[in-house]
Protein backbone atom coordinates (compact mmCIF):
# COMPACT_ATOMS: atom_id res chain seq x y z
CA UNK A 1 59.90 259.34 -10.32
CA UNK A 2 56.64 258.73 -8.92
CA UNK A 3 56.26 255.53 -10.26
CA UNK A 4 59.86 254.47 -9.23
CA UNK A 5 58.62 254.98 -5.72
CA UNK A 6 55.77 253.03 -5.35
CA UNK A 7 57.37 250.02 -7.08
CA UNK A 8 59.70 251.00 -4.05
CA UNK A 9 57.15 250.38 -1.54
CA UNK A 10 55.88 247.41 -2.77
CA UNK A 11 59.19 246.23 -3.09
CA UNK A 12 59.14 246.98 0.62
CA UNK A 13 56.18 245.82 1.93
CA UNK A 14 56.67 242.27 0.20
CA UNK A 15 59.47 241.83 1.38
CA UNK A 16 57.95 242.92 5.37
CA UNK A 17 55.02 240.52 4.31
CA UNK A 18 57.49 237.15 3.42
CA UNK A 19 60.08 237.78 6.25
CA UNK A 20 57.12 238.04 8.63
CA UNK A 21 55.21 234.85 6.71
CA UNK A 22 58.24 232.75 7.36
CA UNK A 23 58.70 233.87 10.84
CA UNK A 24 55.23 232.73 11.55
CA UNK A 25 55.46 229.24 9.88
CA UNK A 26 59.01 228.79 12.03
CA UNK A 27 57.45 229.33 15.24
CA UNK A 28 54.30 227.52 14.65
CA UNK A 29 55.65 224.80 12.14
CA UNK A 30 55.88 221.02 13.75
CA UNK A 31 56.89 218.17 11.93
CA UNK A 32 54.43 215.39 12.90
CA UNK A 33 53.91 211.74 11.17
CA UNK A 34 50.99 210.19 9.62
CA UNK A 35 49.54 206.51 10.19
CA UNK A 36 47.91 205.33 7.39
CA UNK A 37 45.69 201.92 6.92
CA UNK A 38 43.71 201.81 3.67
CA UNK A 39 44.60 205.16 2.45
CA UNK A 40 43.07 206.56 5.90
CA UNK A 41 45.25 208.31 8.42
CA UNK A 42 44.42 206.59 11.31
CA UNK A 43 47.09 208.41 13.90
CA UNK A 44 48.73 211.61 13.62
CA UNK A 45 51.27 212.42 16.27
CA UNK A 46 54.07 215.26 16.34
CA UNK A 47 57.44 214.03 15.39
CA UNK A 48 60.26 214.89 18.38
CA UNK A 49 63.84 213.92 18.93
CA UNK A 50 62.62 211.73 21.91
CA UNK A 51 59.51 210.36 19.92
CA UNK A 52 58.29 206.70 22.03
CA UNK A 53 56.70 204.10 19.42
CA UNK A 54 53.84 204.31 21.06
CA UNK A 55 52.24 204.58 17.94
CA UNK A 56 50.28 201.22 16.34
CA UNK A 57 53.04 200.71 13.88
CA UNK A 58 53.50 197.83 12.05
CA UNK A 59 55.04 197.20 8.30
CA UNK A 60 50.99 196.76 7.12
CA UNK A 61 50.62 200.24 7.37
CA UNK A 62 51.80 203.28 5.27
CA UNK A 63 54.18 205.96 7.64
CA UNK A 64 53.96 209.66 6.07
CA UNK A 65 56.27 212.24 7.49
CA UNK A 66 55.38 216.41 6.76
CA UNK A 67 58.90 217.67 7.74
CA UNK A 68 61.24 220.87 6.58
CA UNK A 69 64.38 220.96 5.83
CA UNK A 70 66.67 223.85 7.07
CA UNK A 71 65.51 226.40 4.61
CA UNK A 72 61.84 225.25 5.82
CA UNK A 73 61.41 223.75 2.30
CA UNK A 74 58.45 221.27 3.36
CA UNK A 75 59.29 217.45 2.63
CA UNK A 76 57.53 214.18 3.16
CA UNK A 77 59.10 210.24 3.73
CA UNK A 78 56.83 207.77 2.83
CA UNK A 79 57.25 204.05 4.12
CA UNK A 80 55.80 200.84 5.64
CA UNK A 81 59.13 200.90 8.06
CA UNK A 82 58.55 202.53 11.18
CA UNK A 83 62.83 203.07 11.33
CA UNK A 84 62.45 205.99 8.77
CA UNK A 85 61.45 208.08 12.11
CA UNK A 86 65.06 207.17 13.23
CA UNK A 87 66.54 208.77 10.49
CA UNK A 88 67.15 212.60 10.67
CA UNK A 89 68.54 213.68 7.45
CA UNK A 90 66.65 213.18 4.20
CA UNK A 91 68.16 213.29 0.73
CA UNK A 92 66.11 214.72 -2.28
CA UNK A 93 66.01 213.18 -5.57
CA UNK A 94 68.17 214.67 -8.48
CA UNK A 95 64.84 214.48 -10.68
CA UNK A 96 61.28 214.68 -10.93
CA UNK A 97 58.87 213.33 -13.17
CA UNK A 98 57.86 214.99 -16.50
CA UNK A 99 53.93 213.66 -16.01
CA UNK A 100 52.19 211.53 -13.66
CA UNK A 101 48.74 210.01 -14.66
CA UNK A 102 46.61 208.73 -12.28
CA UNK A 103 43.91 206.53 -14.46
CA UNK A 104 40.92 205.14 -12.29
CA UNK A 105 37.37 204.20 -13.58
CA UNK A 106 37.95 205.95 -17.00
CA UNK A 107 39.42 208.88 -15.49
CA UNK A 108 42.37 210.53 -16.05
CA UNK A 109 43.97 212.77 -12.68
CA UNK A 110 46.63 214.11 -12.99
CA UNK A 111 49.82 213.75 -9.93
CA UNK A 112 51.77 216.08 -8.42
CA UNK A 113 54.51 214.48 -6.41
CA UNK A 114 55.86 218.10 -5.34
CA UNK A 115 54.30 221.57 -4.45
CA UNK A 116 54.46 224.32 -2.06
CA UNK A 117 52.74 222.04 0.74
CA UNK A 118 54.46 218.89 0.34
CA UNK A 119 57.27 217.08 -1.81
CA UNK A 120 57.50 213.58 -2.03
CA UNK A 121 61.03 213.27 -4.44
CA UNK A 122 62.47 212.30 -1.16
CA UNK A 123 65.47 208.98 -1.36
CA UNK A 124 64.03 206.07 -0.55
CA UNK A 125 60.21 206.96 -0.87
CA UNK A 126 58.01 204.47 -1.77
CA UNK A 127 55.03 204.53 -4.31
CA UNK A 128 52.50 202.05 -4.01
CA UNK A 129 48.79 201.28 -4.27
CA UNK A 130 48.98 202.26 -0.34
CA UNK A 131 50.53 205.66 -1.05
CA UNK A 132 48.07 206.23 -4.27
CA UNK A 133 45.02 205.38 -2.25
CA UNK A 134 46.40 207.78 0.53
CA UNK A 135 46.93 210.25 -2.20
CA UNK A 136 43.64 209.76 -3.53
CA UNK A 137 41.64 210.16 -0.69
CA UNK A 138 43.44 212.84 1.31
CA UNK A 139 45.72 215.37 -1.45
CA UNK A 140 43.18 214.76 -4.45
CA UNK A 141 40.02 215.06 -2.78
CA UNK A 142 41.30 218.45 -1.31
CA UNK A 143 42.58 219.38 -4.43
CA UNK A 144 39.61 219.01 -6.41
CA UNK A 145 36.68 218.57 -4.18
CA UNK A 146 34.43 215.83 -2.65
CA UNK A 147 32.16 215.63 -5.53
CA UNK A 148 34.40 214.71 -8.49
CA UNK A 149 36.21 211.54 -6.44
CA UNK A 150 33.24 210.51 -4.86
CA UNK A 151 32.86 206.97 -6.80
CA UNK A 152 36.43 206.28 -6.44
CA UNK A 153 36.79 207.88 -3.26
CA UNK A 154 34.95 205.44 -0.77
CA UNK A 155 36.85 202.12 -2.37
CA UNK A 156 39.59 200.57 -0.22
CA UNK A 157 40.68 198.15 -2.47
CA UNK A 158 40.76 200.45 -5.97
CA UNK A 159 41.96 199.59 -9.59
CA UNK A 160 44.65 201.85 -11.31
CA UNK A 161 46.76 202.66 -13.69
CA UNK A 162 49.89 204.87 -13.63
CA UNK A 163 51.05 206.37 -16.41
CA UNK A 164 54.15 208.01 -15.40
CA UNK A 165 56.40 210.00 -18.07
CA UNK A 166 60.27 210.03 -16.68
CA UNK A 167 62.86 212.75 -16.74
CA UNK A 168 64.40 211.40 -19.65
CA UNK A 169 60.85 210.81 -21.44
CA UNK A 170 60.31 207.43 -21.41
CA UNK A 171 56.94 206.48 -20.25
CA UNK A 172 56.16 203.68 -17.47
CA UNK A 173 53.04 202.27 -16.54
CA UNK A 174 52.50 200.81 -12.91
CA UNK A 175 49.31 198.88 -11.67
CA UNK A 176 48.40 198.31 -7.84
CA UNK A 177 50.64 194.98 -8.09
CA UNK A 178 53.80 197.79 -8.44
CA UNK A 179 55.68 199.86 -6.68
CA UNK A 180 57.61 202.44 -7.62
CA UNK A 181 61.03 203.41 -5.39
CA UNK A 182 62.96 206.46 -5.42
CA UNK A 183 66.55 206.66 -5.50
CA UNK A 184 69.02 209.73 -5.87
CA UNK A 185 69.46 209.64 -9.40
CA UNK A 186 67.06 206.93 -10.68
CA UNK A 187 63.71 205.22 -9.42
CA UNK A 188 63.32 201.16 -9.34
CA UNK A 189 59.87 199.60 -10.57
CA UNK A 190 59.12 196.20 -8.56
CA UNK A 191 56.29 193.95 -8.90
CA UNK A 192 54.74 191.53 -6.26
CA UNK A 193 54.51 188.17 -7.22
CA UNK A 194 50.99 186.49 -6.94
């Protein structure tokens, strides 16, 4: 009996503890966009339903949204087109990747497209050797500290391979000349000509 009533008042205070967690993040939460030139953000600004263009944004540089959807499920567009600000409804993909290998100077990172703080299986998104250098130098170097990226880290113009293992297992490998595009059910691999 005893026991039944402490799991009781965990049960309880957890519950408190997320209700309160989530009111928090909904008052305080604002969407805002990234500008990003050579994997740096060089311009943040708060995304609003009036939002001016006042913002250095051209199709050179990499747009990154951190958004929520309704249930506060956090989400991120990635693009070179400043009109993805226009757009208010995102669609998520219907699948995510089994593995993705980042592979730079004999190293093997791994990448994780979706977590608690951001998801990136968004229609539309674009993966590139502008998004993996943002990646690189502003997700991974959180992730796993200063010292372990540092060679890699301070390179604008980087080498790579990405080893990237499908939902269906079938394994694709992408260098900085690709890019990789999401769609709702299926992704499209596109190369630049030289």
């Amino acid at each position: 009996m005893f026991i039944k009533y402490i799991l009781f008042i965990i049960h309880k205070t957890l519950t408190i503890y997320n209700k309160v967690r989530m009111t928090l993040f909904k008052l305080f939460f604002y969407p805002y966009v990234y500008l990003i030139r050579n994997g740096n953000i060089i311009e943040c600004k708060y995304i609003s339903h009036d939002m001016d263009m006042d913002m250095d944004m051209n199709y050179d540089n990499l747009i990154v949204t951190y958004e929520c959807d309704k249930l506060y499920n956090r989400y991120n567009r990635v693009s070179n087109n400043p009109q993805i600000l226009r757009i208010n409804e995102h669609i998520y993909t219907n699948y995510v990747f089994t593995n993705i290998t980042l592979i730079i100077d004999d190293r093997e990172l791994t990448i994780y497209l979706r977590n608690n703080h951001y998801n990136f299986y968004i229609v539309n998104n674009i993966i590139n050797s502008d998004f993996i250098l943002f990646y690189l130098k502003n997700i991974l170097r959180m992730r796993l500290g200063q010292n372990y990226l540092d060679s890699c880290y301070h390179k604008d113009n980087i080498s790579y391979k990405l080893i990237i293992l499908d939902n269906q297992f079938k394994q694709h490998t992408l260098t900085k000349k690709d890019s990789l595009i999401l769609n709702k059910n299926t992704f499209a691999i596109t190369t630049l000509s030289t």
